[in-house]
Each structure stands twice: as C-alpha cells, then as structure tokens.
Protein backbone atom coordinates (compact mmCIF):
# COMPACT_ATOMS: atom_id res chain seq x y z
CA UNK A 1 -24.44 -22.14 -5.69
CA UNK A 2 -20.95 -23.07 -6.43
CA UNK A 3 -19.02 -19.83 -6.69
CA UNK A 4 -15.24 -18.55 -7.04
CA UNK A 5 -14.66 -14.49 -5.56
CA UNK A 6 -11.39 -13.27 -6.16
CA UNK A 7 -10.14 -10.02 -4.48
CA UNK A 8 -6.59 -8.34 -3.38
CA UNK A 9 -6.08 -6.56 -6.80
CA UNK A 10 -4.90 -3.21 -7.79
CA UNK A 11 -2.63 -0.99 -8.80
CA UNK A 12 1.23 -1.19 -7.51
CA UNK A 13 4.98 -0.24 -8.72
CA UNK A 14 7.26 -2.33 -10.03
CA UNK A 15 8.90 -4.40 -8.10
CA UNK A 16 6.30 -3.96 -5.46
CA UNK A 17 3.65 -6.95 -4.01
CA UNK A 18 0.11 -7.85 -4.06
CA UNK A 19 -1.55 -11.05 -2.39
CA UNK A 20 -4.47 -11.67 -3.69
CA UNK A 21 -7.73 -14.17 -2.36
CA UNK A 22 -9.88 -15.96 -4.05
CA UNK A 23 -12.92 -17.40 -1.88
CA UNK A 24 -14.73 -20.56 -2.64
CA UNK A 25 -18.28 -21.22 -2.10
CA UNK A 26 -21.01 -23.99 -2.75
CA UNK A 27 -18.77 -27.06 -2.61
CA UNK A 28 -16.05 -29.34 -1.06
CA UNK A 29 -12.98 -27.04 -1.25
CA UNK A 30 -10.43 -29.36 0.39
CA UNK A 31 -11.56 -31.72 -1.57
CA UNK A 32 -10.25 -30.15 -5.09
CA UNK A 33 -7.46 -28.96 -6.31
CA UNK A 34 -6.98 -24.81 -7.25
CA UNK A 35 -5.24 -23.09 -10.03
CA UNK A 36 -4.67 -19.64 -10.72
CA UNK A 37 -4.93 -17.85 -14.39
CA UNK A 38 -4.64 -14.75 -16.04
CA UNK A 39 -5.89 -12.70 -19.00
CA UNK A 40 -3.27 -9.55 -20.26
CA UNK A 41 -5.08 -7.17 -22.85
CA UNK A 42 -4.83 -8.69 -26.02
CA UNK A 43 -3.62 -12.17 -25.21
CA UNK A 44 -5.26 -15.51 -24.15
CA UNK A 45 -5.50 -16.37 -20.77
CA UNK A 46 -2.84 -18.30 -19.41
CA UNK A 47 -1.58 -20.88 -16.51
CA UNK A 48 0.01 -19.19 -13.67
CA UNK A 49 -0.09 -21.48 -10.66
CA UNK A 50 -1.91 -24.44 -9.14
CA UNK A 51 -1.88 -26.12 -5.73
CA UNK A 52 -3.81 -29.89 -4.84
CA UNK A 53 -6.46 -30.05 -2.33
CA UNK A 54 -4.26 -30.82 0.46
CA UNK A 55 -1.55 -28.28 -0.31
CA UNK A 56 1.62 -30.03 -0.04
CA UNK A 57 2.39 -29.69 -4.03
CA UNK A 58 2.46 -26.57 -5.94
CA UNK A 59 3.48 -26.18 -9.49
CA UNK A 60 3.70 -22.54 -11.42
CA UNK A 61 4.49 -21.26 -15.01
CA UNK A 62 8.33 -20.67 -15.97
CA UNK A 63 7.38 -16.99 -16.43
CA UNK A 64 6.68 -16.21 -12.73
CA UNK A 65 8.51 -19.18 -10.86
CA UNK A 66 10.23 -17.58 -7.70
CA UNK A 67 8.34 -14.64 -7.84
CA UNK A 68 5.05 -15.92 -6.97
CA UNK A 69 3.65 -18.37 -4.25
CA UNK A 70 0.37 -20.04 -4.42
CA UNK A 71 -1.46 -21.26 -0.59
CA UNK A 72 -4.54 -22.60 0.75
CA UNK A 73 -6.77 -22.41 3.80
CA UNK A 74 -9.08 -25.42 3.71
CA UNK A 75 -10.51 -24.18 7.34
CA UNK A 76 -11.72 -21.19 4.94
CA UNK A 77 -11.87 -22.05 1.65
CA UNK A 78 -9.62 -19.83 0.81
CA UNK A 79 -6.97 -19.70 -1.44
CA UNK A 80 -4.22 -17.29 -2.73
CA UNK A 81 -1.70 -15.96 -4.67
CA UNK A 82 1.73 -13.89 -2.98
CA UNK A 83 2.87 -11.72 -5.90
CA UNK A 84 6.20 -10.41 -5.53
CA UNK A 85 8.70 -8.45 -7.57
CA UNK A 86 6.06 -7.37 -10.10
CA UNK A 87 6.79 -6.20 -13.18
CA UNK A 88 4.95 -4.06 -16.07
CA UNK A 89 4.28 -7.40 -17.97
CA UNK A 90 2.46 -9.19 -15.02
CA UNK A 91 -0.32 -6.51 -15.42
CA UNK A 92 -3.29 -8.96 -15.80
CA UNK A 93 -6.94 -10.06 -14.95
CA UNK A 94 -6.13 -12.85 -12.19
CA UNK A 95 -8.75 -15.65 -12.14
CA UNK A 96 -9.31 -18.56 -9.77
CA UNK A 97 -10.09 -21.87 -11.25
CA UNK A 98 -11.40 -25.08 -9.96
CA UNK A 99 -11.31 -27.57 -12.60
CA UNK A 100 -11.61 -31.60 -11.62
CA UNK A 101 -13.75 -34.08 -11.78
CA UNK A 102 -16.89 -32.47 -13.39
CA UNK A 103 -16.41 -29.02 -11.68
CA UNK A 104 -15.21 -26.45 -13.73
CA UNK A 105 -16.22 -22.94 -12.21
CA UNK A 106 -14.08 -19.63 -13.06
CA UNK A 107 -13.96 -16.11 -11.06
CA UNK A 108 -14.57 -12.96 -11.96
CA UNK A 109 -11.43 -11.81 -11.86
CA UNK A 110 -9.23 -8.98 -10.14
CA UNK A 111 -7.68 -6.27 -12.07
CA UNK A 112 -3.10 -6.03 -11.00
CA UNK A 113 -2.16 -3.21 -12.89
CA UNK A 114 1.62 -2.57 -12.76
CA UNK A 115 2.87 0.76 -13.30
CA UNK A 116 4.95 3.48 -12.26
C-alpha cells in the first residue's frame, strides 16, 4: 500500500526549530520527486518546498526561503523538512506529497503550532 507518514510536529516559540519526517512506503522513493505543503486554519493549502528524487535540486516558496531546508534519505525513504526561525504565521498542518507520473498520494499531516 503506497503510503506517506509525516511526524516531528508540535508546539515551539518563535524563533525556535522543528524538523519534521515524512516516511514513504509502498513504492520507488528514489525514484520520485517530494514536495512539502501546508494547510493554516482558514486558508488553502499551499507550496512550501520540493526536492527531485536524487536530491541535488531543491526549490521553496518566497515566504519561507532561508528559513527552511528540505532533504532526503533514499537508503530510508525518508524525507524532511529543517524549520528554522519560526514564526506565529508558519503555524500550519505540514503535508508530504508525492505527485509524478500517475502517483499522487498525500499525508496525514503534522500539527507546528507556533506560539509563545
């Protein structure tokens, strides 16, 4: 069963840091490139990072670029996303995303709440 588990979320201070995973199961993970997304209350989800199968390009949204890093482990089908220098209005549902070639599964989600 193809499958996306994310994990790593919670609830930090601003300016603080997360990293959160996101584990793939069910299919060829190097094979396919990843994106991160995420859902604030009351707005549509939105693009927040992406990485090709190999990992040696990355590309992020203007609203978190320098503050977050995106990173793969093909040898685990893993991969994640370094948040850094957090602020109230990244308080989100985070969702992994594989979406090429036929194969569009979503996560659950993880809850980053930021708050003092």
């Amino acid at each position: 069963q193809v499958q996306l588990v994310e994990s790593g979320g919670g609830l930090v201070q601003p300016g603080g840091s997360l990293r959160l995973s996101c584990g793939a199961f069910g299919f060829a993970f190097s094979d396919y490139a990843m994106t991160w997304w995420r859902q604030a209350p009351g707005k549509q989800r939105e693009f927040v990072a992406a990485i090709t199968n190999g990992g040696g390009d990355t590309s992020y949204a203007n609203s978190i670029k320098g503050r977050f890093t995106i990173s793969r482990d093909n040898t685990k089908n893993m991969v994640y996303l370094q948040l850094k220098s957090l602020i109230p209005d990244d308080t989100a549902v985070y969702y992994c995303k594989v979406d090429e070639r036929g194969l569009t599964v979503w996560g659950q989600g993880t809850q980053v709440t930021v708050s003092s």
